[in-house]
N, C-alpha and C. Protein backbone atom coordinates (compact mmCIF):
# COMPACT_ATOMS: atom_id res chain seq x y z
N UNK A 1 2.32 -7.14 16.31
CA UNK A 1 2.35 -7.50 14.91
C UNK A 1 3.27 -6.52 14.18
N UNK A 2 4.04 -7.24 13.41
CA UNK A 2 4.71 -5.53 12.60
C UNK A 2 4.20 -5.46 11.16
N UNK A 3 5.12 -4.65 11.12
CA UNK A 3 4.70 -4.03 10.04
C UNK A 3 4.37 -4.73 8.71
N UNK A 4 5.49 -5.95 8.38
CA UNK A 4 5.49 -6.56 7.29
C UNK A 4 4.14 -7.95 7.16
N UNK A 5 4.02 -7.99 8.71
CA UNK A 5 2.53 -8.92 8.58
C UNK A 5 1.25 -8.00 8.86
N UNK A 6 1.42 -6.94 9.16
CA UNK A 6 0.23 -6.16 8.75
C UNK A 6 -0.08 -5.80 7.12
N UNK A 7 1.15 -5.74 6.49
CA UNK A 7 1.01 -5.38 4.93
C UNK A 7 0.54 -6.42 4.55
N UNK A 8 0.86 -8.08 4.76
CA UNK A 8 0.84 -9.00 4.18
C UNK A 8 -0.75 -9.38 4.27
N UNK A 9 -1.35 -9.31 5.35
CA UNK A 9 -2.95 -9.38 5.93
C UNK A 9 -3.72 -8.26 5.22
N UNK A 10 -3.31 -7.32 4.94
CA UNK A 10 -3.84 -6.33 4.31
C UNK A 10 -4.06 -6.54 2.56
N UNK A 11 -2.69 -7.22 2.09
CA UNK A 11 -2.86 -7.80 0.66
C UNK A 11 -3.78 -8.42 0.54
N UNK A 12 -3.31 -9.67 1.70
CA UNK A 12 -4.72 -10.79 1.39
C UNK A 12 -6.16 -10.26 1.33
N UNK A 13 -6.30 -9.59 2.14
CA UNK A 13 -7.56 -8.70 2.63
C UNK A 13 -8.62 -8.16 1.37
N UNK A 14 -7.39 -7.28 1.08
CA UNK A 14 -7.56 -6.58 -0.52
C UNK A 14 -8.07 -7.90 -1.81
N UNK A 15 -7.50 -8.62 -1.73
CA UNK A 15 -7.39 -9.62 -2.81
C UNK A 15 -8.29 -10.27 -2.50
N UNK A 16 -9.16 -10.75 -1.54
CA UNK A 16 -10.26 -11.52 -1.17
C UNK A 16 -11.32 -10.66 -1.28
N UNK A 17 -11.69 -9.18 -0.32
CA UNK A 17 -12.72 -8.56 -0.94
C UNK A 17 -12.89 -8.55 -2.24
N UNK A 18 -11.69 -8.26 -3.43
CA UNK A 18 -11.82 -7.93 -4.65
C UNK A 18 -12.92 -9.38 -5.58
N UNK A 19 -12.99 -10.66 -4.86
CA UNK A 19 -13.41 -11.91 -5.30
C UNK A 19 -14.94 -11.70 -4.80
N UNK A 20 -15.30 -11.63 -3.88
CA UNK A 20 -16.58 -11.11 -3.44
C UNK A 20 -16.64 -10.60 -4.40
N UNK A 21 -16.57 -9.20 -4.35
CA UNK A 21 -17.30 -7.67 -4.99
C UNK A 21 -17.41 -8.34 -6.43
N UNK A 22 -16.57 -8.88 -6.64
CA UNK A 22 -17.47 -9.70 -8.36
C UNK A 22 -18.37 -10.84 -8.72
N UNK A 23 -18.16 -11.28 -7.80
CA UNK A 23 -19.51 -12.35 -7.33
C UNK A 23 -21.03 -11.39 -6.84
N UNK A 24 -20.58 -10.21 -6.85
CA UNK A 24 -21.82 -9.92 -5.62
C UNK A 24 -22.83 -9.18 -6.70
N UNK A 25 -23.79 -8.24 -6.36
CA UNK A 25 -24.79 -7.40 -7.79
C UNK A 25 -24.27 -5.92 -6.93
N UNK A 26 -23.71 -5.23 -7.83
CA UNK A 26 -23.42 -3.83 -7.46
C UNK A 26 -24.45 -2.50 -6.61
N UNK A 27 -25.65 -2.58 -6.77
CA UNK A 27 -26.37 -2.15 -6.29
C UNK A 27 -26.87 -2.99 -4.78
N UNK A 28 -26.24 -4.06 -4.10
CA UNK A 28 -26.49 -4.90 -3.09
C UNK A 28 -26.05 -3.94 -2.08
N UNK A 29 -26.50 -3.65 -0.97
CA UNK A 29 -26.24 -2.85 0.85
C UNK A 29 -24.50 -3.95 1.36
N UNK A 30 -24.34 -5.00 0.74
CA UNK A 30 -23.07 -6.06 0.88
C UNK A 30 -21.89 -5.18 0.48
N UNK A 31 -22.54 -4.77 -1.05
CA UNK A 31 -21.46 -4.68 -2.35
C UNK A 31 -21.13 -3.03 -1.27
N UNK A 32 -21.63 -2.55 -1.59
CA UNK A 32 -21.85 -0.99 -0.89
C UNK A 32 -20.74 -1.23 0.31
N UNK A 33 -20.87 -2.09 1.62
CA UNK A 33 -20.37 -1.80 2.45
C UNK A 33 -18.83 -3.02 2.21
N UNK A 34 -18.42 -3.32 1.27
CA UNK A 34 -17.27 -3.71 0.65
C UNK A 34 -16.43 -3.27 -0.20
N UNK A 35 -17.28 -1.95 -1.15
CA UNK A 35 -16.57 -1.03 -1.65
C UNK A 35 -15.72 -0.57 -0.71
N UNK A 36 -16.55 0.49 1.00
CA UNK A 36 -15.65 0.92 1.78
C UNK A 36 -14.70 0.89 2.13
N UNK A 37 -14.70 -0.32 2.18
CA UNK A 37 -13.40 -1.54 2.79
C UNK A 37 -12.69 -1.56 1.94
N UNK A 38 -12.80 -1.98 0.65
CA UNK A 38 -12.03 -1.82 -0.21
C UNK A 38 -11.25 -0.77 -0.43
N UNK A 39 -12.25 1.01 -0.52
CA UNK A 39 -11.59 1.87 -0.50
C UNK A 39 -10.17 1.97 0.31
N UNK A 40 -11.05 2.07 1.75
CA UNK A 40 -9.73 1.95 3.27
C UNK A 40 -8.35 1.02 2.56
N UNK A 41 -8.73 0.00 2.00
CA UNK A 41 -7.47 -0.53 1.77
C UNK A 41 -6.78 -0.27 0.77
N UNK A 42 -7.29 0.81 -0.12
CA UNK A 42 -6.45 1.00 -1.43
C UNK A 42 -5.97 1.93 -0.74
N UNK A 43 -6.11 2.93 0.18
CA UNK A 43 -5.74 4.25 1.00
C UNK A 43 -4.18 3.90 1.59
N UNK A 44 -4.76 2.59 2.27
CA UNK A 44 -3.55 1.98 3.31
C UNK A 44 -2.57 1.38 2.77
N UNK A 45 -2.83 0.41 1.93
CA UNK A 45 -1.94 -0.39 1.00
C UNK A 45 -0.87 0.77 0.23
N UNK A 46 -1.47 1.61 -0.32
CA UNK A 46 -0.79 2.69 -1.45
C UNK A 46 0.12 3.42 -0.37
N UNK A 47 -0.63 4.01 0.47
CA UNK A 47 0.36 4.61 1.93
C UNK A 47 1.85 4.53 2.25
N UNK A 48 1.21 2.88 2.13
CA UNK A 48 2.64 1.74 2.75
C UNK A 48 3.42 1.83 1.68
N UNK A 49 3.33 2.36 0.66
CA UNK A 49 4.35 2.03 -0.80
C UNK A 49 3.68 0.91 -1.68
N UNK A 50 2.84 0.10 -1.31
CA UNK A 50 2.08 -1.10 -2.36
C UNK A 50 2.01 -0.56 -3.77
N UNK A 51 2.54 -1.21 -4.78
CA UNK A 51 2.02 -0.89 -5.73
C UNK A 51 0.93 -1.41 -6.02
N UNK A 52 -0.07 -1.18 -6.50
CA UNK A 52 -1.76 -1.80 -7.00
C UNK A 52 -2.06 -1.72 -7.90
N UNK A 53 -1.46 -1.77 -9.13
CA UNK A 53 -1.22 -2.23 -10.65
C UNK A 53 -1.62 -3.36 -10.54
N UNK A 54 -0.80 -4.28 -10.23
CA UNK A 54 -1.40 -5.62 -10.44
C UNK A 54 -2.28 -6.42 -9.27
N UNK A 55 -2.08 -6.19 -8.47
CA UNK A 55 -3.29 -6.50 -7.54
C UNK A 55 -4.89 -5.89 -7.69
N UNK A 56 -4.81 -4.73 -8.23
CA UNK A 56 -6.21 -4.17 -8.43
C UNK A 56 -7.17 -4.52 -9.71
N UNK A 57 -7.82 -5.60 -9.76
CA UNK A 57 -8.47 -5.78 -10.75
C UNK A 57 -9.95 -5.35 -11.19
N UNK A 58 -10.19 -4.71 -9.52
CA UNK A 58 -11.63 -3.67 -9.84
C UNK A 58 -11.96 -2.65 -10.54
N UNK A 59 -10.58 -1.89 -9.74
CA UNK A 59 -10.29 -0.52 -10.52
C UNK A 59 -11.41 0.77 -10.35
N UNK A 60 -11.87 0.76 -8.59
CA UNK A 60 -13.29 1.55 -8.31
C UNK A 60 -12.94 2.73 -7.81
């Protein structure tokens, strides 16, 4: 896989947890172990050069 479809899977990734986690109740063991994930991907995404201005609508 390279690089540019790992970024691209990783957007989507990002952008789909972010739809959950607002559907979900913040105090949920779900929400909790989707933050993580979420975190990991703001780590990785930003890494790669992503900007997350406009993709980040959580903001956690």
């Amino acid at each position: 896989m390279s690089e540019k479809e790992m970024l691209k899977i990783s957007v989507e990734e990002f952008s789909r947890l972010q739809d959950y986690m607002v559907d979900s109740d913040k105090e949920s063991p779900a929400y909790k172990k989707m933050k993580r994930r979420y975190i990991e991907l703001k780590v990785i995404l930003t890494a790669s050069g992503i900007n997350l201005t406009e993709l980040d609508y959580i903001k956690e």
